[in-house]
Protein backbone atom coordinates (compact mmCIF):
# COMPACT_ATOMS: atom_id res chain seq x y z
CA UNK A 1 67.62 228.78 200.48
CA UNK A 2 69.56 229.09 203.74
CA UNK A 3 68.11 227.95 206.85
CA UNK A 4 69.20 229.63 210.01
CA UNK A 5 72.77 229.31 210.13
CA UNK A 6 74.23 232.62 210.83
CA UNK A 7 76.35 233.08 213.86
CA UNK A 8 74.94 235.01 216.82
CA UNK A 9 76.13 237.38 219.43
CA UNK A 10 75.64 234.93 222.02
CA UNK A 11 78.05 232.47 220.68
CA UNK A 12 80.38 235.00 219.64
CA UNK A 13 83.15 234.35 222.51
CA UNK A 14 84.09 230.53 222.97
CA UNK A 15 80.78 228.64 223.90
CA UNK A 16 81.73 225.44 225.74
CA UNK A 17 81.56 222.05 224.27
CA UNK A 18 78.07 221.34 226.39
CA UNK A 19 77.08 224.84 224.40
CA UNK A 20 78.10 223.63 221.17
CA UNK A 21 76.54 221.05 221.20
CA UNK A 22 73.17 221.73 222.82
CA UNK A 23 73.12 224.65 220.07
CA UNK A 24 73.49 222.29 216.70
CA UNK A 25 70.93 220.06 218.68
CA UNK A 26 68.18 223.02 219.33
CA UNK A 27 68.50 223.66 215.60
CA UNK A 28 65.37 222.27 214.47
CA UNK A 29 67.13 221.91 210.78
CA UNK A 30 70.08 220.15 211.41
CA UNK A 31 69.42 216.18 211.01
CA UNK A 32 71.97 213.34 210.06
CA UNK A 33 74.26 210.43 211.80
CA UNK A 34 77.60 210.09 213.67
CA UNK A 35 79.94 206.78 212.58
CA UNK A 36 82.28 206.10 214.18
CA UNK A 37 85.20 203.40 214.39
CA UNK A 38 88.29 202.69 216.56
CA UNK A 39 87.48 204.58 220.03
CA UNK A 40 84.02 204.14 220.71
CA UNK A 41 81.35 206.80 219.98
CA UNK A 42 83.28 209.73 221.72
CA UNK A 43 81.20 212.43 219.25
CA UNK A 44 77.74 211.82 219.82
CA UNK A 45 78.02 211.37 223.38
CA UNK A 46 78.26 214.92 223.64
CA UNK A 47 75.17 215.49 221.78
CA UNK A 48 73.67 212.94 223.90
CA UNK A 49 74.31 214.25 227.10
CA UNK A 50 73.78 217.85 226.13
CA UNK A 51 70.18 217.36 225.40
CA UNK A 52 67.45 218.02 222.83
CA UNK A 53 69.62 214.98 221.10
CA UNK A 54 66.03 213.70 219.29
CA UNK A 55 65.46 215.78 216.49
CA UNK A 56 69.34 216.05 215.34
CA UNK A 57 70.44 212.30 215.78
CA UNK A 58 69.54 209.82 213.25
CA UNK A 59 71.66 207.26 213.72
CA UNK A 60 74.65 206.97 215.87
CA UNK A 61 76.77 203.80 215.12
CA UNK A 62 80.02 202.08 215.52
CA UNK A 63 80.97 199.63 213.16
CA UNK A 64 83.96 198.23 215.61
CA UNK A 65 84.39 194.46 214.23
CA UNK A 66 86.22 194.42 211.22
CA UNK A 67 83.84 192.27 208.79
CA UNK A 68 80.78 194.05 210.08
CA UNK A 69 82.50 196.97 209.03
CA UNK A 70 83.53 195.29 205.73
CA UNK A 71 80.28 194.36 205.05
CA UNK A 72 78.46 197.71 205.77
CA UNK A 73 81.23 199.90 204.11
CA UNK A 74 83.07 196.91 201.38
CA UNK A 75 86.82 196.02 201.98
CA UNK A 76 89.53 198.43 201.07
CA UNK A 77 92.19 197.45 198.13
CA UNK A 78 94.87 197.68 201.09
CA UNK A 79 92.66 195.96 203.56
CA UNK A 80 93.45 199.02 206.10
CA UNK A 81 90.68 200.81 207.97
CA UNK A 82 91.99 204.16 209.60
CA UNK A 83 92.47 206.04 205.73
CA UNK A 84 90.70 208.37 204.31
CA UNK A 85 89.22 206.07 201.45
CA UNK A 86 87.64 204.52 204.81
CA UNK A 87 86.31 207.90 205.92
CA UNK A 88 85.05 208.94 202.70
CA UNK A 89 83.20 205.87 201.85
CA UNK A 90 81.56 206.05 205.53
CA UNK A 91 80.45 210.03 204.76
CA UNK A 92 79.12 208.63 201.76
CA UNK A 93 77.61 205.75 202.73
CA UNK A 94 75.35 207.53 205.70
CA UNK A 95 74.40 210.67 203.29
CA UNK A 96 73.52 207.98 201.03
CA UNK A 97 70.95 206.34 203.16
CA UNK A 98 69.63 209.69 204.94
CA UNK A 99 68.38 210.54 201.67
CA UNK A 100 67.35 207.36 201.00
CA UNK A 101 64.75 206.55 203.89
CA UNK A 102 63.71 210.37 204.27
CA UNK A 103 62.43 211.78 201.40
CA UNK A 104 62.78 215.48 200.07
CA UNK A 105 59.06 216.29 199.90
CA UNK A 106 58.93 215.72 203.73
CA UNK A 107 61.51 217.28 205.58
CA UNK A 108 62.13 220.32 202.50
CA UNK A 109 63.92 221.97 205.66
CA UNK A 110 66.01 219.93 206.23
CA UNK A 111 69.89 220.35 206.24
CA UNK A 112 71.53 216.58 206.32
CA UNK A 113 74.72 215.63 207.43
CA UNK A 114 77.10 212.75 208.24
CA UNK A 115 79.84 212.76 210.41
CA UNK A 116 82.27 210.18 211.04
CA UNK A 117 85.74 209.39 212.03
CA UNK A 118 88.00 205.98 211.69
CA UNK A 119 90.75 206.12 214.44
CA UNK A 120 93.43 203.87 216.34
CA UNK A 121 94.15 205.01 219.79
CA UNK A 122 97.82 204.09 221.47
CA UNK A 123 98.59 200.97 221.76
CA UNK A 124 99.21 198.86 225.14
CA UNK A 125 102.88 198.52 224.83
CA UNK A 126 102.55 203.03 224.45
CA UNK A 127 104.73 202.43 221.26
CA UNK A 128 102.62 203.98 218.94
CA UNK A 129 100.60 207.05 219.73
CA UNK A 130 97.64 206.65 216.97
CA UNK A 131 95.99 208.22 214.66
CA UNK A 132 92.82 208.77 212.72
CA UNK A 133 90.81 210.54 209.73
CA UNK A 134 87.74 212.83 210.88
CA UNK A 135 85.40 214.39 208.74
CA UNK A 136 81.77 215.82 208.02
CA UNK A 137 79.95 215.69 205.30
CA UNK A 138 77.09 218.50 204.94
CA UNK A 139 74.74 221.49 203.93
CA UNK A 140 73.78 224.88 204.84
CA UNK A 141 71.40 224.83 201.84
CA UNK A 142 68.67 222.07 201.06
CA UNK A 143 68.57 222.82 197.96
CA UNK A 144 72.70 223.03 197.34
CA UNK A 145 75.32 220.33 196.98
CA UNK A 146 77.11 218.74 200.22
CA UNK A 147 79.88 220.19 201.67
CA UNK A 148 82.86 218.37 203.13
CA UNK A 149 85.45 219.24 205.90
CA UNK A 150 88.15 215.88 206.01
CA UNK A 151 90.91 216.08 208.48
CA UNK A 152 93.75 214.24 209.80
CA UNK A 153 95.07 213.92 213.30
CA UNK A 154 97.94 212.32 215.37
CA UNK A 155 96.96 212.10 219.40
CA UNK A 156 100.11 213.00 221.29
CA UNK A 157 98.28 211.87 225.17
CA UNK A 158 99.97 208.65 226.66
CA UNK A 159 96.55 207.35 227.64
CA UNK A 160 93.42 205.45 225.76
CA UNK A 161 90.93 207.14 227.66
CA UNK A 162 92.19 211.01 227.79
CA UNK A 163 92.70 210.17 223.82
CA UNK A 164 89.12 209.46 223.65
CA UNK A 165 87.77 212.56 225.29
CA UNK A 166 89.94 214.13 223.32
CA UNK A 167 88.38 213.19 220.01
CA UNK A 168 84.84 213.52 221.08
CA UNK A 169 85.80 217.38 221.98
CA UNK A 170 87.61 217.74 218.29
CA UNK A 171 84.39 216.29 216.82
CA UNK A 172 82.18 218.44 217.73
CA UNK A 173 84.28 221.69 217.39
CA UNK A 174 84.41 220.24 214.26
CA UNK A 175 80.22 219.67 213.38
CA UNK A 176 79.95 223.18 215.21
CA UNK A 177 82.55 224.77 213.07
CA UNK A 178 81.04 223.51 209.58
CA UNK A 179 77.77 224.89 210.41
CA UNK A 180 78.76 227.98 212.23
CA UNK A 181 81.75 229.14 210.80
CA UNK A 182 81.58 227.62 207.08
CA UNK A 183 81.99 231.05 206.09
CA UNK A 184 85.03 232.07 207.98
CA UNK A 185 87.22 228.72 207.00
CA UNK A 186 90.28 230.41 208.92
CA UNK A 187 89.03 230.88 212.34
CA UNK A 188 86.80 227.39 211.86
CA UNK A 189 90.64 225.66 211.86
CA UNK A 190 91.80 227.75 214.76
CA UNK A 191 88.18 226.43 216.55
CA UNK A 192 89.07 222.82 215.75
CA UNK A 193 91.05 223.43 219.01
CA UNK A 194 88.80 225.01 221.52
CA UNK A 195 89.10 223.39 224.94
CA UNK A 196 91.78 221.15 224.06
CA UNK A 197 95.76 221.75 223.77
CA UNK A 198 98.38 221.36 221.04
CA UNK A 199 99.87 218.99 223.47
CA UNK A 200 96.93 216.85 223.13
CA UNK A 201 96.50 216.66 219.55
CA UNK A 202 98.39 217.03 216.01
CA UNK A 203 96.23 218.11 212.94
CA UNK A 204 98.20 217.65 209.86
CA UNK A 205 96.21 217.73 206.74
CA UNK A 206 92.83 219.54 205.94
CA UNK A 207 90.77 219.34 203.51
CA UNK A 208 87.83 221.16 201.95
CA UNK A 209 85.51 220.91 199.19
CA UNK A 210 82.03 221.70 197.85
CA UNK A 211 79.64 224.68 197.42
CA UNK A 212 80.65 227.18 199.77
CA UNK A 213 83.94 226.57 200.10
CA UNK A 214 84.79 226.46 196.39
CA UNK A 215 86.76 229.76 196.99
CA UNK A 216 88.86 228.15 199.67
CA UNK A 217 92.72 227.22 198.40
CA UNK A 218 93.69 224.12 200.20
CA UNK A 219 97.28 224.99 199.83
CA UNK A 220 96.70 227.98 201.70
CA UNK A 221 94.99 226.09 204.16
CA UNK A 222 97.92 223.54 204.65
CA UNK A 223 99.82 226.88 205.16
CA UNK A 224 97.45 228.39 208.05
CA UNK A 225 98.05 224.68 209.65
CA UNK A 226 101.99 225.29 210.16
CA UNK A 227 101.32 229.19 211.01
CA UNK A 228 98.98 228.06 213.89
CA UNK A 229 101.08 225.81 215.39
CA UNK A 230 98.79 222.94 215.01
CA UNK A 231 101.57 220.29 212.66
CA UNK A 232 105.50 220.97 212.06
CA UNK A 233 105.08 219.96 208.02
CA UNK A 234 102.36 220.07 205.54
CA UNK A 235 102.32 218.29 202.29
CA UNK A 236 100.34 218.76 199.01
CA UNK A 237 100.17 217.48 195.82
CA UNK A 238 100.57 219.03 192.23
CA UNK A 239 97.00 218.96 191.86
CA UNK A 240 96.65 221.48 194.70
CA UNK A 241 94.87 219.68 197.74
CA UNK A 242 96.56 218.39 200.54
CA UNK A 243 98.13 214.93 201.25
CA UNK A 244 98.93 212.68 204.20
CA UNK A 245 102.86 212.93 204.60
CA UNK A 246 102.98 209.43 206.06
CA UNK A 247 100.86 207.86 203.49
CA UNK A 248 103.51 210.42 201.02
CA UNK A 249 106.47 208.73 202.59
CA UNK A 250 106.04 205.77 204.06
CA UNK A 251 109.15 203.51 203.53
CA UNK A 252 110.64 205.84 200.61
CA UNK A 253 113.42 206.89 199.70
CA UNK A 254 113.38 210.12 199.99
CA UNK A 255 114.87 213.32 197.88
CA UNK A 256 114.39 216.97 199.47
CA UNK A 257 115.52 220.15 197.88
CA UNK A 258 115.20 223.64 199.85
CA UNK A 259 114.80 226.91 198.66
CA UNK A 260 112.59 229.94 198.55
CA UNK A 261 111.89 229.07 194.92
CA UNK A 262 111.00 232.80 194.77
CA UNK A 263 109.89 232.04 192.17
CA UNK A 264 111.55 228.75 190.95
CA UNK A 265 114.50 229.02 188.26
CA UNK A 266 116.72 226.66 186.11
CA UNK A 267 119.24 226.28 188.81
CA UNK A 268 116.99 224.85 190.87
CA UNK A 269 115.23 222.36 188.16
CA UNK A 270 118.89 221.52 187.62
CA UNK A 271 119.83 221.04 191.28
CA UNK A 272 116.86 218.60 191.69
CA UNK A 273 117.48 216.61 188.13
CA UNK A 274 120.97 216.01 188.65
CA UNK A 275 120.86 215.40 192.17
CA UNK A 276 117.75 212.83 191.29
CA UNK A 277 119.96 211.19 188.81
CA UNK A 278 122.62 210.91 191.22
CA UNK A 279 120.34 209.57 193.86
CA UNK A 280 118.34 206.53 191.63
CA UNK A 281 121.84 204.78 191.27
CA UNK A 282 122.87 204.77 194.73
CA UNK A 283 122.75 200.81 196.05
CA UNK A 284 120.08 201.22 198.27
CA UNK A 285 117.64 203.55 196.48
CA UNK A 286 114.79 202.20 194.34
CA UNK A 287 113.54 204.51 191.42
CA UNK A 288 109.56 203.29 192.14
CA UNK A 289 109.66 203.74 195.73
CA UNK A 290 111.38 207.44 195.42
CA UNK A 291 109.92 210.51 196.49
CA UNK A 292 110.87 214.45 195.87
CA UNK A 293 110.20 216.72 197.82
CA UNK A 294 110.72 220.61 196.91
CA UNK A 295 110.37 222.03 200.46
CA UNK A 296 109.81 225.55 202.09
CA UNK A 297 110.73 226.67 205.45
CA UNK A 298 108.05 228.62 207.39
CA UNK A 299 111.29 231.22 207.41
CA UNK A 300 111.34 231.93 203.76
CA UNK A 301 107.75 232.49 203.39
CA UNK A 302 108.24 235.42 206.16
CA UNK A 303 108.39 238.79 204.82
CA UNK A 304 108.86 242.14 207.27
CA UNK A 305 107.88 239.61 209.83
CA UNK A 306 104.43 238.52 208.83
CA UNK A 307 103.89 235.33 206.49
CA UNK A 308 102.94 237.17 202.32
CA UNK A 309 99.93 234.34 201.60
CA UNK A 310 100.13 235.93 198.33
CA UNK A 311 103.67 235.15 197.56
CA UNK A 312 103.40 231.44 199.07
CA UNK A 313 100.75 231.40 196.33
CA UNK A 314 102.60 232.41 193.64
CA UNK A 315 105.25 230.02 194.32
CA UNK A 316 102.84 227.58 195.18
CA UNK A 317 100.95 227.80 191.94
CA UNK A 318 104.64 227.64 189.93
CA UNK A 319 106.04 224.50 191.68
CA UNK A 320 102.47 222.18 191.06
CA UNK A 321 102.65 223.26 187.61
CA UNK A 322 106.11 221.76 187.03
CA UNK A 323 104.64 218.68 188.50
CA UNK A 324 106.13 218.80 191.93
CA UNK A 325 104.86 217.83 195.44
CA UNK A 326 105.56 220.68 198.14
CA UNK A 327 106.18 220.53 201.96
CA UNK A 328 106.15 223.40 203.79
CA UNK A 329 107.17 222.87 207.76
CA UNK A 330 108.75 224.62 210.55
CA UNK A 331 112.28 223.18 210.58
CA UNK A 332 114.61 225.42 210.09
CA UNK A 333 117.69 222.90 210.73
CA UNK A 334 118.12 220.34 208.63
CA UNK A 335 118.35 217.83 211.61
CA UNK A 336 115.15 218.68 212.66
CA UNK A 337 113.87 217.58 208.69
CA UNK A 338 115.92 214.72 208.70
CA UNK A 339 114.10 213.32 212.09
CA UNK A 340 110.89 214.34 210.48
CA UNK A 341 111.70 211.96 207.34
CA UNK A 342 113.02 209.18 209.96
CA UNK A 343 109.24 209.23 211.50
CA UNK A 344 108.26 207.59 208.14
CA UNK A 345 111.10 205.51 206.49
CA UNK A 346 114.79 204.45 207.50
CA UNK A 347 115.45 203.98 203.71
CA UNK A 348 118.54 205.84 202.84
CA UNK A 349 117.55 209.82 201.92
CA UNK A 350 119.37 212.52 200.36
CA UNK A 351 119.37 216.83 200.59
CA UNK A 352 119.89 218.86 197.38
CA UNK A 353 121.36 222.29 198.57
CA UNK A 354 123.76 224.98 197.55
CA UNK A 355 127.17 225.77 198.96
CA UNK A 356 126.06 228.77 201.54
CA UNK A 357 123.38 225.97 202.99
CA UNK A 358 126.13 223.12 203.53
CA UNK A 359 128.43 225.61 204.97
CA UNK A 360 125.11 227.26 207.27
CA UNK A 361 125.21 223.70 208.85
CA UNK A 362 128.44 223.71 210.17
CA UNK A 363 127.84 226.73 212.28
CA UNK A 364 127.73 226.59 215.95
CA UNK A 365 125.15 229.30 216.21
CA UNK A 366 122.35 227.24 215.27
CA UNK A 367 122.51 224.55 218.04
CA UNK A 368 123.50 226.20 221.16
CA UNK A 369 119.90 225.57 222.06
CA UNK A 370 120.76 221.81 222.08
CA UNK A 371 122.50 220.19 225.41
CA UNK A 372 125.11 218.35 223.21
CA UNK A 373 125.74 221.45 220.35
CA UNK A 374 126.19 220.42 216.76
CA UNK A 375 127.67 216.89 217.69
CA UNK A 376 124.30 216.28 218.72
CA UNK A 377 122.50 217.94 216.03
CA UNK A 378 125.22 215.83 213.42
CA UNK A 379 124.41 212.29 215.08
CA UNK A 380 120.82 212.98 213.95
CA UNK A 381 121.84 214.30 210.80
CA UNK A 382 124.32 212.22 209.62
CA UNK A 383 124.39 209.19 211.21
CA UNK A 384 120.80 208.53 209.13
CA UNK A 385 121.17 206.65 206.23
CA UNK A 386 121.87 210.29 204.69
CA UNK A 387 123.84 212.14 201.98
CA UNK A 388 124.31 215.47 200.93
CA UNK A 389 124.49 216.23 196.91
CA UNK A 390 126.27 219.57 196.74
CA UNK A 391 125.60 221.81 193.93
CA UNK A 392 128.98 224.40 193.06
CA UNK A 393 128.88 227.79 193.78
CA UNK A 394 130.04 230.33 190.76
CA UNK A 395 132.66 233.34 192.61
CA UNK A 396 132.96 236.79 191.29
CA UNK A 397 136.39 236.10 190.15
CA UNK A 398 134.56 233.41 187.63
CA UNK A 399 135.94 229.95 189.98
CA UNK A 400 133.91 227.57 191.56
CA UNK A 401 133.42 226.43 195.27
CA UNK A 402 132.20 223.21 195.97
CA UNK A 403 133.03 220.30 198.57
CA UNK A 404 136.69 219.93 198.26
CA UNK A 405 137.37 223.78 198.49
CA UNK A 406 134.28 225.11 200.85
CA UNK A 407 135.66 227.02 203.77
CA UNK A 408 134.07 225.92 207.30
CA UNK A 409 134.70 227.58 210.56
CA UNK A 410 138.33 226.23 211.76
CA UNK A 411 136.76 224.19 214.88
CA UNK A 412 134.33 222.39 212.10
CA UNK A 413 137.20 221.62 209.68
CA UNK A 414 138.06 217.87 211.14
CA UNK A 415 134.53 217.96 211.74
CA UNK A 416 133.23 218.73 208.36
CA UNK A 417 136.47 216.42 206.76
CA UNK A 418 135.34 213.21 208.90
CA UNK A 419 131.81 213.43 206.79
CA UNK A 420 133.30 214.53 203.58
CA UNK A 421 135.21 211.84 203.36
CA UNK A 422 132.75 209.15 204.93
CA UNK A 423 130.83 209.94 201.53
CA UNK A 424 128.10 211.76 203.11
CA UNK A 425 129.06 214.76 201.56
CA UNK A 426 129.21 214.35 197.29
CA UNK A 427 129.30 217.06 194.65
CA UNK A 428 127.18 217.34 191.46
CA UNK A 429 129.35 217.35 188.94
CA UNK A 430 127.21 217.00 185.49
CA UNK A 431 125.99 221.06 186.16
CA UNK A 432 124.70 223.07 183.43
CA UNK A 433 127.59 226.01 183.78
CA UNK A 434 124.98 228.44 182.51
CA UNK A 435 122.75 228.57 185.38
CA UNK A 436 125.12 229.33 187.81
CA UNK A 437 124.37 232.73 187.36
CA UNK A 438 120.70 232.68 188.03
CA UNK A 439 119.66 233.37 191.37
CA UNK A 440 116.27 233.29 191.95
CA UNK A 441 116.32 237.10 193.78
CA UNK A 442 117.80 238.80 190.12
CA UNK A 443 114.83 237.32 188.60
CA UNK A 444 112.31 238.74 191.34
CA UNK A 445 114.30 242.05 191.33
CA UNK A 446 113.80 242.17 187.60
CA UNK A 447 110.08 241.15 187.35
CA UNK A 448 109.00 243.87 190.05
CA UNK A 449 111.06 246.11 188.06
CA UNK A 450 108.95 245.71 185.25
CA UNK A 451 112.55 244.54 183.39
CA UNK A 452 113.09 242.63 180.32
CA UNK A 453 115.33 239.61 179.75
CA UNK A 454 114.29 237.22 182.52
CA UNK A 455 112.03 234.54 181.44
CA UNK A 456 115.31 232.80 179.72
CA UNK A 457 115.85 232.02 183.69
CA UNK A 458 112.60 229.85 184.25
CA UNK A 459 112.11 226.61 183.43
CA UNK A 460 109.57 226.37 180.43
CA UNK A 461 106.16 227.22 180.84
CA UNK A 462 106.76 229.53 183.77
CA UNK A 463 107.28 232.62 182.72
CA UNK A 464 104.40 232.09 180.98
CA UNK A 465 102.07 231.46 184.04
CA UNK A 466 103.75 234.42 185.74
CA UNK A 467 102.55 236.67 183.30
CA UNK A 468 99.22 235.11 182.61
CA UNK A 469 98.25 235.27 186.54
CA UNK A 470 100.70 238.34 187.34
CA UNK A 471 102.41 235.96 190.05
CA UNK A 472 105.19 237.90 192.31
CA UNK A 473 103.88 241.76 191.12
CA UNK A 474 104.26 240.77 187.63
CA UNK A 475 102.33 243.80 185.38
CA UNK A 476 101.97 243.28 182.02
CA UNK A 477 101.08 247.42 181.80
CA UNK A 478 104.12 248.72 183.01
CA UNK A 479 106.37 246.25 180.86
CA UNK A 480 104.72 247.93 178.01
CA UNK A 481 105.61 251.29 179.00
CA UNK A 482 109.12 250.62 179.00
CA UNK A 483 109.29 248.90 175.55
């Protein structure tokens, strides 16, 4: 049984946050309690001042000392308080007691929710910017599970206060969103920003789960993120949902390998094993605190100009089922990675890439947007606690390029000579020879060709997949009508 919900003509263009508010509070259904921690209770004064506040509002509270907190909410194993186990065990906590002192029988109606947030504004000295997990727990349907919308942000404003407006107008695009746009999960992540700025505010992971959004991919949603301009990177995990890169990389050691993996082949399973065994003995690189990355530029996912969701999908799907955590961002210079990695750790990191990549950065072209050219693009690329494991290239003639033989542009040679031999630059020698022929864009060619003879390319188990979920145009139909 829904109750009232659908969207209205009215509200169809941007409503304003007085609007959005007033309208969830007129909405003689919707009933629960704001919690919030770290920068005061920013959220619910907008339903406050907006009006009609009395039959939406159960409880609006801010936990802001530590063991209150603690003892409302129990301690966390890491003893932090701006994480998401924080925000889920608040969502939980408040649903928990809604249905606990107002019983079904009563208020049959009645659509609960919690909302909540645990944030850290900048600090005094402006060193660190903050940060903070948001998220709403709900229904549209008495009579249906909750529904939850978890989110994390990074305030980019240089000021306490501005921060704090800025999160009470995120909050309640947010409660407006989940109860007015549920249905349309797209365009209720581009309405997380109405009224503010990208210059205000950084959403980087997104989450959702429960009843009606059990059709929702969050991989795909990570994806709509970078597309919208709203983060640089996205992360997620082989299990499919989304994780915090900082949480991901904080203090690692880092291993990144880039490619289209369109779809993923041997060469690149070999790239990132030997290149991993390479990297665990280096001096300053601990096994247990290493973390690989295979990631996608927001360039290779384009396609005749527009992003294919369906072919991020596919290769999505094929790189969590080898086990592998994906980041897909808008860098497409490695410097600009490399600084991305630096926000997190200064632990040394390394890049897994091909011959026609290494050579890529040495071209001029791709910095002439910076004031200092490539030297200034190379002192944030190399002078990180960096290196570069270089996998060989196979020629037609049957020889093999790699970093002793690798032709640069003749102003980059002493360039590309002082890192080569400052060890930043090291080859993979232990290669399997017999995947030097495998380029991921034979295989693709072949599969849409409805072609035999490629699933000796793919690691194991993927080939498989691909024709059990016809990933990358893959029909089973029209391989049997050329046997």
């Amino acid at each position: 049984m829904e109750i009232t919900l659908k969207g209205d003509k009215e509200f169809d263009d941007i409503p304003s946050i007085k609007s959005k508010a007033l309208r969830i509070n007129l909405n003689e259904n919707v009933y629960g309690t704001f919690a919030e921690i770290g920068a005061g209770q920013e959220t619910v004064r907008q339903f406050f001042r907006a009006g009609g506040a009395s039959g939406t509002i159960a409880k609006a509270m801010s936990a802001y000392d530590k063991d209150f907190s603690d003892a409302i909410y129990g301690i966390e194993d890491d003893k932090r308080y701006v994480t998401e186990a924080r925000l889920r065990k608040m969502l939980n906590h408040e649903v928990n007691l809604i249905e606990k002192r107002l019983p079904r029988d009563k208020h049959p109606n009645k659509l609960f929710f919690s909302y909540a947030n645990t944030v850290a504004t900048i600090d005094f000295a402006k060193k660190y910017k903050g940060h903070g997990w948001v998220g709403i727990k709900y229904q549209i349907d008495p009579e249906q599970d909750y529904n939850e919308i978890v989110i994390h942000i990074r305030f980019k404003e240089n000021d306490a206060r501005l921060q704090q407006e800025t999160l009470g107008i995120l909050g309640t695009n947010l409660i407006y969103g989940a109860f007015y746009k549920y249905n349309e999960p797209r365009k209720l992540l581009r309405y997380l920003y109405d009224h503010l700025d990208k210059d205000q505010l950084e959403i980087d992971t997104i989450n959702f789960a429960g009843p009606v959004f059990k059709d929702v991919d969050n991989r795909l949603m990570s994806l709509q993120l970078v597309k919208n301009g709203m983060t640089d990177a996205v992360m997620f995990a082989p299990d499919g949902n989304n994780v915090l890169p900082a949480a991901v990389l904080y203090k690692k050691n880092i291993l990144a390998l880039r490619g289209s993996f369109r779809p993923v082949t041997k060469v690149n399973m070999d790239m990132f094993k030997k290149s991993y065994d390479m990297f665990i003995k280096e001096n300053k690189v601990e096994k247990e605190r290493t973390q690989v990355l295979f990631e996608i530029t927001l360039s290779n996912l384009r396609a005749e100009g527009e992003i294919d969701e369906q072919d991020f999908m596919d290769r999505a799907k094929l790189l969590c089922s080898l086990g592998q955590t994906v980041l897909i961002s808008n860098f497409k210079e490695y410097y600009k990675l490399v600084e991305y990695f630096s926000q997190y750790t200064k632990n040394r990191m390394g890049l897994c890439m091909g011959v026609n990549n290494l050579v890529d950065i040495f071209d001029e072209k791709y910095y002439r947007h910076l004031s200092g050219g490539i030297l200034e693009a190379f002192g944030k690329l190399f002078f990180k606690d960096l290196r570069v494991y270089l996998y060989p290239m196979q020629n037609e003639d049957g020889s093999l390029t790699n970093s002793e033989n690798l032709k640069v542009h003749p102003r980059m040679k002493e360039l590309y000579k002082f890192f080569k031999y400052n060890g930043k630059v090291v080859d993979i020698t232990d290669y399997d020879p017999k995947n030097l022929s495998v380029f991921s864009r034979k295989v693709l060619k072949k599969i849409s060709d409805g072609e035999q003879n490629w699933e000796n390319m793919l690691p194991e188990g993927v080939s498989k997949l691909i024709k059990e979920k016809n990933l990358f145009g893959f029909e089973a139909e029209e391989v049997l009508r050329k046997e």
